[in-house]
C-alpha atoms as a PDB file:
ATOM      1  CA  UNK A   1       0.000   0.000   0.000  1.00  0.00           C
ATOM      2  CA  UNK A   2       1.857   3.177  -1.294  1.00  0.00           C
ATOM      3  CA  UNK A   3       1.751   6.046   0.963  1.00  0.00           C
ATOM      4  CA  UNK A   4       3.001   9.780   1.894  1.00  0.00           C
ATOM      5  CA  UNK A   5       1.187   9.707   5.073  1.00  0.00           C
ATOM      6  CA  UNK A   6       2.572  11.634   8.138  1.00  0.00           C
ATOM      7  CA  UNK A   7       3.039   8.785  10.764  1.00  0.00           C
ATOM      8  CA  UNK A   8       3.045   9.012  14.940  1.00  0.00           C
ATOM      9  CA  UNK A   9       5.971   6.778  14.916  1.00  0.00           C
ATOM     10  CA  UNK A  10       7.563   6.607  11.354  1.00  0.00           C
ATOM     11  CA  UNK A  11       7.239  10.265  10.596  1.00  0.00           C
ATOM     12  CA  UNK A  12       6.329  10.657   6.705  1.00  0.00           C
ATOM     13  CA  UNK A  13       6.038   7.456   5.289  1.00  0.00           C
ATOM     14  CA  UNK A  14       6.384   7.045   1.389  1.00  0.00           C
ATOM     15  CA  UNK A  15       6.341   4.317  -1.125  1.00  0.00           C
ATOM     16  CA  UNK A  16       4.769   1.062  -0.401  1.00  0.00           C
ATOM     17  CA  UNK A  17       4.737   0.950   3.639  1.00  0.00           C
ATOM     18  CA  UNK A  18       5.024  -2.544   4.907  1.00  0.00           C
ATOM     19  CA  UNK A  19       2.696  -1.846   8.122  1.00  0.00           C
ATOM     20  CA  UNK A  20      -0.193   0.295   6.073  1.00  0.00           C
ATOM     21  CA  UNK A  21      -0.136  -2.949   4.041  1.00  0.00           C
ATOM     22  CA  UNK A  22      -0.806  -5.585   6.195  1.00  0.00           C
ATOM     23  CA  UNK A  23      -3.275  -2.949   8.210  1.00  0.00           C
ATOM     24  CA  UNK A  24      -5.534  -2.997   5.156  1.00  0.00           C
ATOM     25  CA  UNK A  25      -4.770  -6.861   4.645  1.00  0.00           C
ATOM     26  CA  UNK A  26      -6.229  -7.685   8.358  1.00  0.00           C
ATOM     27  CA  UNK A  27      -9.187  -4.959   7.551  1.00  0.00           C
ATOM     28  CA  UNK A  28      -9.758  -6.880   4.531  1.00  0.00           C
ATOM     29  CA  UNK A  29      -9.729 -10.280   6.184  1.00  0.00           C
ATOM     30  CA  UNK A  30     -12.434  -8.961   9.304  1.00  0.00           C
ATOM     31  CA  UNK A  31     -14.249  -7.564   6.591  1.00  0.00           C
ATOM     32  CA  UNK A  32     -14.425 -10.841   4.994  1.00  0.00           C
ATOM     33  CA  UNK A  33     -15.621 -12.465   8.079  1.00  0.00           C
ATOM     34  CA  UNK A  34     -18.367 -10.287   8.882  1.00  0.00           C
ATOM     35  CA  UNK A  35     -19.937 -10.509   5.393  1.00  0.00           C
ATOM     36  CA  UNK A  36     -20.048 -14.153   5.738  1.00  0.00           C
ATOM     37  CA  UNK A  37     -21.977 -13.491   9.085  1.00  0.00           C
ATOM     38  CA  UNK A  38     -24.496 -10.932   7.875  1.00  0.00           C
ATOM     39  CA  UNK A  39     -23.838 -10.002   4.327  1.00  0.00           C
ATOM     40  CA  UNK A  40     -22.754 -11.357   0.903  1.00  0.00           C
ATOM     41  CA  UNK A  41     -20.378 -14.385   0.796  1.00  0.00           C
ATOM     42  CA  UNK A  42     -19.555 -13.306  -2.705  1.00  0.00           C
ATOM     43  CA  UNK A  43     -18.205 -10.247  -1.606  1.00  0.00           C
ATOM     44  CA  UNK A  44     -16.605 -12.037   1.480  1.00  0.00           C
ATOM     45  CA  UNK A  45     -14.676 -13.826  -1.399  1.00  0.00           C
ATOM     46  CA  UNK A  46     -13.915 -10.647  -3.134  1.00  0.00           C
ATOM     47  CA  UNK A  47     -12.355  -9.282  -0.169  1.00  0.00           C
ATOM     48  CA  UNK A  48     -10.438 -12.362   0.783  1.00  0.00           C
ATOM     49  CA  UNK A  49      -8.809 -12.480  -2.986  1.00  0.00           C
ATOM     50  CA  UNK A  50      -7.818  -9.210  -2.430  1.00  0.00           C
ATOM     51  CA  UNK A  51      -5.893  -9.501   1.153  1.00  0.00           C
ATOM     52  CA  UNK A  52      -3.938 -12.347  -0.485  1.00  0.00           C
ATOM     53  CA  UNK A  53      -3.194 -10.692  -3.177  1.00  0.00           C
ATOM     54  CA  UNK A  54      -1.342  -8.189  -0.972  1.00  0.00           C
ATOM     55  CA  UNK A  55       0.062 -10.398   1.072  1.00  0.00           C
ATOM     56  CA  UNK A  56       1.970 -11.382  -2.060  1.00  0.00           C
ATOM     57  CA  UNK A  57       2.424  -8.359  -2.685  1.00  0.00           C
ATOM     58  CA  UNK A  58       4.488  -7.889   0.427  1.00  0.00           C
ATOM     59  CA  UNK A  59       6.248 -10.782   1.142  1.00  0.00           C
ATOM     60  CA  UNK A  60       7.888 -10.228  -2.860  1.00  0.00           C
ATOM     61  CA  UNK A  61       8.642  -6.404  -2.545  1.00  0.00           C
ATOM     62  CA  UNK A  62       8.463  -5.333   1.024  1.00  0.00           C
ATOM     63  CA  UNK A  63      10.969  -8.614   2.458  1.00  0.00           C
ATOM     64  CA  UNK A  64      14.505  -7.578   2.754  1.00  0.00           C
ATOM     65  CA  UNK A  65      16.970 -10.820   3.083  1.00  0.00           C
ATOM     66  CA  UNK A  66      19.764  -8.989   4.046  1.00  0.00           C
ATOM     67  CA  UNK A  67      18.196  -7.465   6.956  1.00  0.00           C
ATOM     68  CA  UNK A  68      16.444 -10.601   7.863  1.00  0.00           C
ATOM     69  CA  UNK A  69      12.815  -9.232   7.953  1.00  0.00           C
ATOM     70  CA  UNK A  70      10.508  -7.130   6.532  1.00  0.00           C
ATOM     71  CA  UNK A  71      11.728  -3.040   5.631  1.00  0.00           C
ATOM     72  CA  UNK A  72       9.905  -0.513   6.740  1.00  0.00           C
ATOM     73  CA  UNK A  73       8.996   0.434   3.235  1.00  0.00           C
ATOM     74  CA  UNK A  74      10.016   0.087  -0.480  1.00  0.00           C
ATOM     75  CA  UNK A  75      11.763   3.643   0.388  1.00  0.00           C
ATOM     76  CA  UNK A  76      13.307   2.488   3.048  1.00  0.00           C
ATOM     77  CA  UNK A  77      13.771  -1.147   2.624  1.00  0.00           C
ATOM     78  CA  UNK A  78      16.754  -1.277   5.207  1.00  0.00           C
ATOM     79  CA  UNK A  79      15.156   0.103   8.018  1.00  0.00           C
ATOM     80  CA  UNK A  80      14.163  -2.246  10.941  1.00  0.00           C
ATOM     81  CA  UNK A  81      10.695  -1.724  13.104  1.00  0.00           C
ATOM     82  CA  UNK A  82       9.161  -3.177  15.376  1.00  0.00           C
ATOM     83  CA  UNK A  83       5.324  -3.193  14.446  1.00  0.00           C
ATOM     84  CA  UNK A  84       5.040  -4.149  10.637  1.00  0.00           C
ATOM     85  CA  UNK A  85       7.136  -7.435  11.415  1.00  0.00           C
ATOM     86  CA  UNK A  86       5.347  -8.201  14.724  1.00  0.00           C
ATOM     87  CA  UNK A  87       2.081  -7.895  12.562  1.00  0.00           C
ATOM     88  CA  UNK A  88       3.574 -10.158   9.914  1.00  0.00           C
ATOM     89  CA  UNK A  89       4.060 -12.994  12.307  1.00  0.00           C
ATOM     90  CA  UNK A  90       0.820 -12.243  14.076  1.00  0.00           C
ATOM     91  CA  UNK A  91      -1.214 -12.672  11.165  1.00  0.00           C
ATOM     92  CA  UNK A  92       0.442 -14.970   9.130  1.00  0.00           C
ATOM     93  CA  UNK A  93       2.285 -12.793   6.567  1.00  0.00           C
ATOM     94  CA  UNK A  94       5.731 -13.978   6.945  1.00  0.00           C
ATOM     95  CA  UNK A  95       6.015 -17.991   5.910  1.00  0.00           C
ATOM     96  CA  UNK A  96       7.339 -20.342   7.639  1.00  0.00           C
ATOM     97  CA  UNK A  97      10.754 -20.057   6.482  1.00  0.00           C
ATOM     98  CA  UNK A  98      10.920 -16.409   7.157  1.00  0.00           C
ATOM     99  CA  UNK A  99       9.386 -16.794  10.941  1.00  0.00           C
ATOM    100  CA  UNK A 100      12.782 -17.421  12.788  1.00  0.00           C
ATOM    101  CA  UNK A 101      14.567 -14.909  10.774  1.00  0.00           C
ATOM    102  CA  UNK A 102      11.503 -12.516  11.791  1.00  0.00           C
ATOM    103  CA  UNK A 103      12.037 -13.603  15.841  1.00  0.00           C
ATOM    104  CA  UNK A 104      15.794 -13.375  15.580  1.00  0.00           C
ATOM    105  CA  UNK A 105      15.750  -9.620  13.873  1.00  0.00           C
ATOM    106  CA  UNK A 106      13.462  -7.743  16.043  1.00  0.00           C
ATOM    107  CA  UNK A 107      15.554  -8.995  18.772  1.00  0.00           C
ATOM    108  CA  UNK A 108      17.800  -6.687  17.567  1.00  0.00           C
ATOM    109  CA  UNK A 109      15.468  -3.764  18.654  1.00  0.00           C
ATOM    110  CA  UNK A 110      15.319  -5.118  22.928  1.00  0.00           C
ATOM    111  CA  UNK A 111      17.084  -3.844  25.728  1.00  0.00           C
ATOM    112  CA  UNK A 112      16.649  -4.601  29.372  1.00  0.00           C
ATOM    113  CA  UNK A 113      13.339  -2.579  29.524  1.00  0.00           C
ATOM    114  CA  UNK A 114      11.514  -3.528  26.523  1.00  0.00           C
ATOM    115  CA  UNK A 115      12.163  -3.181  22.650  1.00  0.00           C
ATOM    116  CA  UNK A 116      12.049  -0.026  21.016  1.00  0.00           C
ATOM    117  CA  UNK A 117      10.252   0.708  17.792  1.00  0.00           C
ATOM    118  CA  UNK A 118      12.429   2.043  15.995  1.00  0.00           C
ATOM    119  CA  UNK A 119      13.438   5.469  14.426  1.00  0.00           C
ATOM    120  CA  UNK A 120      10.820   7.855  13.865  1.00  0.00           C
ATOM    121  CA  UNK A 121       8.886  11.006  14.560  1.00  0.00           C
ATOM    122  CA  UNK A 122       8.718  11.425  18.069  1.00  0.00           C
ATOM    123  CA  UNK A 123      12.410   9.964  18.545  1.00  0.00           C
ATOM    124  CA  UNK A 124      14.545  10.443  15.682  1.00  0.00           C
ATOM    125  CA  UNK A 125      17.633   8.171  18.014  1.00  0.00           C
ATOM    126  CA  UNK A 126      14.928   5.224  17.939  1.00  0.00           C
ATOM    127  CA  UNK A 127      15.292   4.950  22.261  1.00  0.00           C
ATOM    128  CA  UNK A 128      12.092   5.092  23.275  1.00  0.00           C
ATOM    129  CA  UNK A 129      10.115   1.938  24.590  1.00  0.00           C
ATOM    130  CA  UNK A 130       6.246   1.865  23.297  1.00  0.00           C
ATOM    131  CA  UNK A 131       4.185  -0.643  25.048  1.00  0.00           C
ATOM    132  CA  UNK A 132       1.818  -1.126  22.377  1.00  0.00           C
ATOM    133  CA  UNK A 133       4.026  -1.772  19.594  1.00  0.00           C
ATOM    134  CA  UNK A 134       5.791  -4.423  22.007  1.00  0.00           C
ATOM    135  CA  UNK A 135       2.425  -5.852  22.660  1.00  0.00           C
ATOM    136  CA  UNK A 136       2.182  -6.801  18.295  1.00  0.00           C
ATOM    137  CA  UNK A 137       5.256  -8.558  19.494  1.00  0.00           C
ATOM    138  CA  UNK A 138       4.644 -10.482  22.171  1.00  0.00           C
ATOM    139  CA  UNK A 139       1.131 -11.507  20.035  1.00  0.00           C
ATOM    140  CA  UNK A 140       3.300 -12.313  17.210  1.00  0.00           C
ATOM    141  CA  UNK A 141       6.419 -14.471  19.223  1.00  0.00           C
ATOM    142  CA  UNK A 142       2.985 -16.262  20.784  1.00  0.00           C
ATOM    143  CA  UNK A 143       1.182 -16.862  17.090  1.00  0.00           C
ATOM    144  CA  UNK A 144       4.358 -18.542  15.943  1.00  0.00           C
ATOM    145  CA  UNK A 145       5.154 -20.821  18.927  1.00  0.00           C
ATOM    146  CA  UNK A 146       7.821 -18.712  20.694  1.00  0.00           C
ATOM    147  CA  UNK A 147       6.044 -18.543  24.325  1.00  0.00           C
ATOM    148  CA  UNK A 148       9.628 -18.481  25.449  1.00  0.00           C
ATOM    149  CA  UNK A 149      10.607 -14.755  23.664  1.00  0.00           C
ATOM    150  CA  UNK A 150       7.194 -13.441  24.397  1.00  0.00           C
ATOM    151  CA  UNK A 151       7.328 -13.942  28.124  1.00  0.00           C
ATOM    152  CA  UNK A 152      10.864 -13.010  28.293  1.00  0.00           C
ATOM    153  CA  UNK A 153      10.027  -9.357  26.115  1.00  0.00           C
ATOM    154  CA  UNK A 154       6.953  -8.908  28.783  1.00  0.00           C
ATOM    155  CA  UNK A 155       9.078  -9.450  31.563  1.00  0.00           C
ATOM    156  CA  UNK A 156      11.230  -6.604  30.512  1.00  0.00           C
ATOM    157  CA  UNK A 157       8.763  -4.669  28.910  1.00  0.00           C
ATOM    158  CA  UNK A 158       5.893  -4.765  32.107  1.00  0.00           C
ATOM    159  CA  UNK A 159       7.943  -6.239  34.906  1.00  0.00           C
ATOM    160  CA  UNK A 160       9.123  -2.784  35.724  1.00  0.00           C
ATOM    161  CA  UNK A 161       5.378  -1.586  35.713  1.00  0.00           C
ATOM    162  CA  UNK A 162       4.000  -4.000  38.427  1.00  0.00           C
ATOM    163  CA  UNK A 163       7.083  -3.871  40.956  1.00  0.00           C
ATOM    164  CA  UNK A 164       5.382  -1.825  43.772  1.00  0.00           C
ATOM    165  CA  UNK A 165       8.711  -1.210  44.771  1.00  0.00           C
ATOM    166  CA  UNK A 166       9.559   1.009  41.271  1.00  0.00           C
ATOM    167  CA  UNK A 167       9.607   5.008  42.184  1.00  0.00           C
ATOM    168  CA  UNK A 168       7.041   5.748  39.030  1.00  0.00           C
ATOM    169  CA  UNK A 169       4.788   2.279  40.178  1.00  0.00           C
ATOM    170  CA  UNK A 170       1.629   3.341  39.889  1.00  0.00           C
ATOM    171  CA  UNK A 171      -1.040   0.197  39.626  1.00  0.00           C
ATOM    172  CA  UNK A 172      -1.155   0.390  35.812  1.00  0.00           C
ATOM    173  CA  UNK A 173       0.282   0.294  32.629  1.00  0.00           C
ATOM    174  CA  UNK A 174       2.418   3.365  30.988  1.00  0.00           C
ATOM    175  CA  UNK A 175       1.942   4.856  27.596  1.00  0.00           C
ATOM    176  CA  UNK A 176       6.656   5.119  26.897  1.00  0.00           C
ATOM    177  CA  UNK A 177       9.796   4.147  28.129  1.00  0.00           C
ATOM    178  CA  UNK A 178      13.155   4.548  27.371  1.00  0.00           C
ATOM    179  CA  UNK A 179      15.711   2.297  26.926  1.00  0.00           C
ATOM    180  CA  UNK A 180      17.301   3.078  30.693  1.00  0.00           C
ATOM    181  CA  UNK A 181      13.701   2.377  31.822  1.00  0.00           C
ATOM    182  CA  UNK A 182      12.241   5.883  32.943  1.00  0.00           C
ATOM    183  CA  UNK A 183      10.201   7.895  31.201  1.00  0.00           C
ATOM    184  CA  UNK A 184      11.153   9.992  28.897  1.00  0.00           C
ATOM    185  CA  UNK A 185       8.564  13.094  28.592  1.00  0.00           C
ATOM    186  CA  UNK A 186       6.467  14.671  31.042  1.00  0.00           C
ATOM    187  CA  UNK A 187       3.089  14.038  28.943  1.00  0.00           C
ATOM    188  CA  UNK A 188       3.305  10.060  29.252  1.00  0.00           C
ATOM    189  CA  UNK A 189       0.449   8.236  30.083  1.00  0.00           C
ATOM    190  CA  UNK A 190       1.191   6.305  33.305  1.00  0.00           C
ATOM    191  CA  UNK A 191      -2.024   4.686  33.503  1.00  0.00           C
ATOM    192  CA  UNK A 192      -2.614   3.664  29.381  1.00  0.00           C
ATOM    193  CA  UNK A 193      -5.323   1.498  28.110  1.00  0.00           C
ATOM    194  CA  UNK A 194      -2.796   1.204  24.895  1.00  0.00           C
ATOM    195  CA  UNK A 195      -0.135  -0.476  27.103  1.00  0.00           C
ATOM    196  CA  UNK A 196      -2.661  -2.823  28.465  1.00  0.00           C
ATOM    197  CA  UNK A 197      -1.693  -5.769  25.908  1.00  0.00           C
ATOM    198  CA  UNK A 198      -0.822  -8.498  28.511  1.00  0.00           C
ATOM    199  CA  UNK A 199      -4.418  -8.277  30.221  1.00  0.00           C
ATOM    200  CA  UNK A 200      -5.702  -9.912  26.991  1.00  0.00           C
ATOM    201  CA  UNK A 201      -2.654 -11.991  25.966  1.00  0.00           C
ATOM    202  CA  UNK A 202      -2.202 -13.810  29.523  1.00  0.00           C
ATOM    203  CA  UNK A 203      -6.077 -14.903  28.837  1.00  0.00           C
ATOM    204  CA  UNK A 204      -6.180 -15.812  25.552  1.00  0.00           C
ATOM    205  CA  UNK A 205      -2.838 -17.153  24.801  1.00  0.00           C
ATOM    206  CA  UNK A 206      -1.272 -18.634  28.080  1.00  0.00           C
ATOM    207  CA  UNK A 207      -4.719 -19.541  30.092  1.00  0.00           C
ATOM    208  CA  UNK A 208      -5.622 -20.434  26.510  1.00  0.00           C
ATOM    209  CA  UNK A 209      -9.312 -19.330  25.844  1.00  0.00           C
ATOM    210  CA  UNK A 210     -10.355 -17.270  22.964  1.00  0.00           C
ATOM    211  CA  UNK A 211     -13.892 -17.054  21.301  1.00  0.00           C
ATOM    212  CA  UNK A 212     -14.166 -18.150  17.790  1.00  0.00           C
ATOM    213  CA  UNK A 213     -18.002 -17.137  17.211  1.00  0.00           C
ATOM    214  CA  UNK A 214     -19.790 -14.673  18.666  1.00  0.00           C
ATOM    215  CA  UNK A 215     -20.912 -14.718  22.636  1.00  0.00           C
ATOM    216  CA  UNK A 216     -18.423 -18.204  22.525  1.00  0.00           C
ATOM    217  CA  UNK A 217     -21.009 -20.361  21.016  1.00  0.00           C
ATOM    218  CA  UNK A 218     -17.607 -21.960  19.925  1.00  0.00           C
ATOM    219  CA  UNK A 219     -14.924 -21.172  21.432  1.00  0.00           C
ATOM    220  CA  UNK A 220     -10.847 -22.617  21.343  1.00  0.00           C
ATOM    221  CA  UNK A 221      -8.867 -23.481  24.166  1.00  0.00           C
ATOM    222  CA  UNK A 222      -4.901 -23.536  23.629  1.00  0.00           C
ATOM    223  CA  UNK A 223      -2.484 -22.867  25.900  1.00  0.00           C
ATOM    224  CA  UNK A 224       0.905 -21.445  25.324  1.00  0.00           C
ATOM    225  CA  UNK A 225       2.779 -22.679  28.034  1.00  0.00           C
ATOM    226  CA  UNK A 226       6.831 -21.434  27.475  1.00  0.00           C
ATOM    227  CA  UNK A 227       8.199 -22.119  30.955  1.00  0.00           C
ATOM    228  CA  UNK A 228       5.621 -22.021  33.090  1.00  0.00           C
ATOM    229  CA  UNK A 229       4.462 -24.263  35.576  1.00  0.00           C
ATOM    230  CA  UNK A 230       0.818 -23.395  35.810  1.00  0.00           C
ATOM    231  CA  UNK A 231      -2.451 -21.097  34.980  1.00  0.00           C
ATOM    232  CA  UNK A 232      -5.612 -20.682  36.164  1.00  0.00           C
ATOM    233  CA  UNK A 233      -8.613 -18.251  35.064  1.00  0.00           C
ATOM    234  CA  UNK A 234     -12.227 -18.357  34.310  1.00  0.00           C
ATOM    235  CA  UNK A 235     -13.830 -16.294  31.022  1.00  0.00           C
ATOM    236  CA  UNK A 236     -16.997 -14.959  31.371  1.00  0.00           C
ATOM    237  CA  UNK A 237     -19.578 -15.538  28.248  1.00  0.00           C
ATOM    238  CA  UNK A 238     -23.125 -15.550  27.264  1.00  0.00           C
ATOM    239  CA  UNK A 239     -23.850 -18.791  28.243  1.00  0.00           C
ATOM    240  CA  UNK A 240     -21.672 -19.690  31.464  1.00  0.00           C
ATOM    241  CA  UNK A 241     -18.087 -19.274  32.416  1.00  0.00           C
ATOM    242  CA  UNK A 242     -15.263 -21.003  30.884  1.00  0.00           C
ATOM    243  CA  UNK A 243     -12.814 -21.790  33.867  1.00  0.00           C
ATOM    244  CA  UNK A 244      -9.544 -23.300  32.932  1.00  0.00           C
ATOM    245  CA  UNK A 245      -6.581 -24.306  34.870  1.00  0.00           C
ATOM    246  CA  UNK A 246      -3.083 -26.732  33.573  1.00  0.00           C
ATOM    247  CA  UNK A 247      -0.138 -27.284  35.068  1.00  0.00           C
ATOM    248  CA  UNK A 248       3.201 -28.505  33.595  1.00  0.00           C
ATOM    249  CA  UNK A 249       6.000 -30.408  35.142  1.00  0.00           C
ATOM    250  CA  UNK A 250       9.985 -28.577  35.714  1.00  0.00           C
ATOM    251  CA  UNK A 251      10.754 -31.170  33.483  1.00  0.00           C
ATOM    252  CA  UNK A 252       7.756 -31.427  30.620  1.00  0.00           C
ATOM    253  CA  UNK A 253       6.944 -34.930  31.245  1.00  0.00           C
ATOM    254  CA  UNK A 254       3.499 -34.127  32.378  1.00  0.00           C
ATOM    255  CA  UNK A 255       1.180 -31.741  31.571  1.00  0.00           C
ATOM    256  CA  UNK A 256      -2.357 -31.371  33.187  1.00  0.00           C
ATOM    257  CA  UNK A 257      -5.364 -29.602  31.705  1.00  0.00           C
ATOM    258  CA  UNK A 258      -9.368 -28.946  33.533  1.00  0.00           C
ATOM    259  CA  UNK A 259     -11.519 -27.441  31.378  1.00  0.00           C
ATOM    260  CA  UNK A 260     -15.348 -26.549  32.761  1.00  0.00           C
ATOM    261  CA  UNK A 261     -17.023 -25.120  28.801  1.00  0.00           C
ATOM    262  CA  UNK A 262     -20.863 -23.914  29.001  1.00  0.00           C
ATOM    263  CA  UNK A 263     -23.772 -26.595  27.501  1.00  0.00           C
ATOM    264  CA  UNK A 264     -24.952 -26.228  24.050  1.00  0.00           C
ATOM    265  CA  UNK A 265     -22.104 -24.849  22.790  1.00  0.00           C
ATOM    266  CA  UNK A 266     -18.496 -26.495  21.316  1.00  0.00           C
ATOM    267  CA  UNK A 267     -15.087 -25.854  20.559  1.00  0.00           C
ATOM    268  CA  UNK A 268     -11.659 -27.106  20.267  1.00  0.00           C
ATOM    269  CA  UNK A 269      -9.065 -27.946  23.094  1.00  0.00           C
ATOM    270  CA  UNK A 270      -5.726 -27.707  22.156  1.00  0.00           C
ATOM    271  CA  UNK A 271      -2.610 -29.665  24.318  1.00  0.00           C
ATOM    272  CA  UNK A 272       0.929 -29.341  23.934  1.00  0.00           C
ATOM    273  CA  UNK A 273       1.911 -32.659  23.339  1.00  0.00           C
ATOM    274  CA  UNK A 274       5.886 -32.636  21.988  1.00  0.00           C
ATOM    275  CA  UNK A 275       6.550 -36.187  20.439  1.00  0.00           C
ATOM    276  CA  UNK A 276       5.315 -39.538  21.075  1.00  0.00           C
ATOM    277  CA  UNK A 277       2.957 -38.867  24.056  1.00  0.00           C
ATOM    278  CA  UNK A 278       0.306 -40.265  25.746  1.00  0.00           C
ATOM    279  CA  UNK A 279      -3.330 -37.924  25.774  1.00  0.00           C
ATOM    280  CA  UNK A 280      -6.301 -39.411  28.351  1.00  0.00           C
ATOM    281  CA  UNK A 281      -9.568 -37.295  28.424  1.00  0.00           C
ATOM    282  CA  UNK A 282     -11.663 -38.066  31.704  1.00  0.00           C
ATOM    283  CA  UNK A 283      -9.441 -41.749  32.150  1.00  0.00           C
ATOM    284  CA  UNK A 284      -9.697 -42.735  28.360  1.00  0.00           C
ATOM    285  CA  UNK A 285      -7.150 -42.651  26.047  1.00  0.00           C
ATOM    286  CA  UNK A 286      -7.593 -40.896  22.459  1.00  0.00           C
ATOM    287  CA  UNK A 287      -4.077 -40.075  21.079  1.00  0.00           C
ATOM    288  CA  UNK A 288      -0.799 -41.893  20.968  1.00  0.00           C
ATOM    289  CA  UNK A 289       2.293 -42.423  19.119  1.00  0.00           C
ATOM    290  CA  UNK A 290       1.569 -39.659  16.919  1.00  0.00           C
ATOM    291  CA  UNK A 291      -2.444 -40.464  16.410  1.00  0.00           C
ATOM    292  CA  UNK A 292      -5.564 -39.760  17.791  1.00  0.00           C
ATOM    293  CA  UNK A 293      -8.932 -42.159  17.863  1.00  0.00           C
ATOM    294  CA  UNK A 294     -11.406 -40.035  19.073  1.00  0.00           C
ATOM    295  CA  UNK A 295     -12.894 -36.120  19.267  1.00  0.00           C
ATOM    296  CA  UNK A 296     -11.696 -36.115  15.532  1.00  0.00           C
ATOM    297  CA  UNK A 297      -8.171 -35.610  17.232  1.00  0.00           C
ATOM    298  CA  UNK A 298      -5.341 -34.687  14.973  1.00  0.00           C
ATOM    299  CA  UNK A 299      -1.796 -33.919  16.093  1.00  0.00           C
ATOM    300  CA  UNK A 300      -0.422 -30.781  14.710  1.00  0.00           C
ATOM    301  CA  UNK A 301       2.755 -28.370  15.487  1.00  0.00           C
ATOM    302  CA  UNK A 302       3.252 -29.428  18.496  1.00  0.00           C
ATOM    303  CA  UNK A 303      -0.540 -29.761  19.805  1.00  0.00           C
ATOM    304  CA  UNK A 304      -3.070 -32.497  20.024  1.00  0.00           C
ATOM    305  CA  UNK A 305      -6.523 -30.545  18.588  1.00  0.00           C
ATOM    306  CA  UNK A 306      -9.533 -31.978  20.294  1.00  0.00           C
ATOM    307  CA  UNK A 307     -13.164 -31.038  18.810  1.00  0.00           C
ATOM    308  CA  UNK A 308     -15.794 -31.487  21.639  1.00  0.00           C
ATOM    309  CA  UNK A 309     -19.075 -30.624  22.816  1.00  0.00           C
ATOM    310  CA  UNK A 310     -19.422 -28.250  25.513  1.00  0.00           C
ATOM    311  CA  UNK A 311     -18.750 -30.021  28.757  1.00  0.00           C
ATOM    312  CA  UNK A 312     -16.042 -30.921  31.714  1.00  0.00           C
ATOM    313  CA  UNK A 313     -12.646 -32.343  30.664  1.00  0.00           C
ATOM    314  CA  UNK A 314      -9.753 -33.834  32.754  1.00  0.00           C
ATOM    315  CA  UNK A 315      -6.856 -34.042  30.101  1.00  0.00           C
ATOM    316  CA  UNK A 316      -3.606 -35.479  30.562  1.00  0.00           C
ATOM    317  CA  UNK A 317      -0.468 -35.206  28.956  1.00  0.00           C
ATOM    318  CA  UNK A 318       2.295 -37.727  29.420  1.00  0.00           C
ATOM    319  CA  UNK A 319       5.694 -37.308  27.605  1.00  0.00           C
ATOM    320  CA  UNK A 320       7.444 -39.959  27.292  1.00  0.00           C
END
């Protein structure tokens, strides 16, 4: 998507700019789902043909080998920032064989209190530390598998924020940082509903529970574990709460999962499973070595996909 569009972060941005693209390529894709809920699936189609045809469009002109990612536009295809690649990996721009390149670039951008975005309007030097743009991040590290980098950039990023013991604590999120971990202008935010990305992420991508149709008349549970030992949280919906809690072993041999999911409703439930494990549901066994026999079970990067009817599960996990 060509631009010459002043930008909060990026100051002007010209030529084809890698995050205005894949902005209108999600648009497109929501658009495309909510015409197949209320309006004209041809159109739907229309719009989907379109987002993949600039998502071509990006990944040929906008992905720079050499820097290991994607530019920040076809001006400036050797600049590195932080929210057009997070965004790539979040929704499924970058292919496979571009994720790890993706994950091992914007690493380039962290510090010790979070990464920054890189150069632009409000900081020419590139130091300051945006919570938002780190939470594309952490969604993207968690799309692709990388619990591990996610929870290590939140650490840094919000770690600071919650430590009562911190002389700017103040109970909530903030809007900047800088790379020594202050902030660095008098008008920041200290108390930011844009730095509030972790509130949703620790729900729907480490407890696990996420709608996937309206009021969660079916709904997905998956948890991102990294290295934690457990989680625990209940999700309110229209029907009744979700409440989910796991637990994983120091040493990932076990892994433990209670689901309680409302009546009349279904969804999938997602395990990590690693190779060659055992899966029981409520005392029965439905996958191993690599197979599943019931819930239409398949095994697939990494999880064991379950599709049930609303209900109480017991799952566990043994590695062997």
């Amino acid at each position: 998507m060509a631009s010459n569009d002043r930008d909060y972060w990026q100051a002007t941005q010209t030529g084809e700019v890698t995050k205005y693209s894949i902005d209108y390529y999600i648009l497109l894709k929501e658009m495309a789902w909510l015409e197949r809920q209320v309006g004209s699936a041809a159109t739907a189609d229309s719009h989907d043909a379109k987002a993949e045809a600039i998502k071509l469009a990006v990944n040929a002109s906008l992905w720079n080998p050499q820097l290991g990612a994607y530019g920040q536009s076809s001006d400036h295809p050797d600049v590195l920032v932080e929210d057009a690649n997070a965004l790539a990996l979040q929704y499924g721009i970058a292919p496979a064989e571009h994720r790890d390149s993706v994950l091992t670039a914007l690493k380039k951008l962290w510090t010790p209190h979070g990464a920054i975005m890189g150069p632009g309007l409000l900081d020419p030097t590139g130091h300051t530390i945006e919570p938002f743009g780190n939470g594309m991040e952490t969604a993207g590290r968690f799309t692709v598998g990388d619990a591990a980098g996610a929870f290590d950039l939140m650490r840094r990023t919000w770690g600071q924020m919650v430590d009562k013991d911190d002389p700017l604590y103040t109970g909530a999120f903030w809007e900047f940082k800088n790379n020594d971990g202050g902030v660095n202008r008098a008008t920041a935010g200290l108390a930011h509903g844009w730095a509030a990305s972790p509130t949703v992420q620790l729900t729907e991508q480490v407890l696990g529970v996420t709608p996937v149709n309206p009021g969660y008349a079916t709904w997905s549970i998956k948890p991102h574990t990294g290295n934690l030992k457990w989680a625990e949280g209940t999700v309110p919906t229209n029907y009744v709460d979700i409440a989910v809690n796991w637990t994983s072993t120091a040493n990932a041999s076990k892994f433990t999962l209670h689901a309680e999911t409302p009546r009349n409703t279904n969804g999938t439930i997602a395990i990590p499973v690693g190779d060659n494990a055992k899966v029981t549901v409520n005392g029965r066994t439905v996958c191993d070595h690599g197979s599943c026999t019931a819930y239409q079970g398949i095994i697939k990067d990494g999880y064991a996909e379950l599709a049930v009817p609303g209900g109480s599960y017991d799952i566990t996990v043994s590695r062997r």
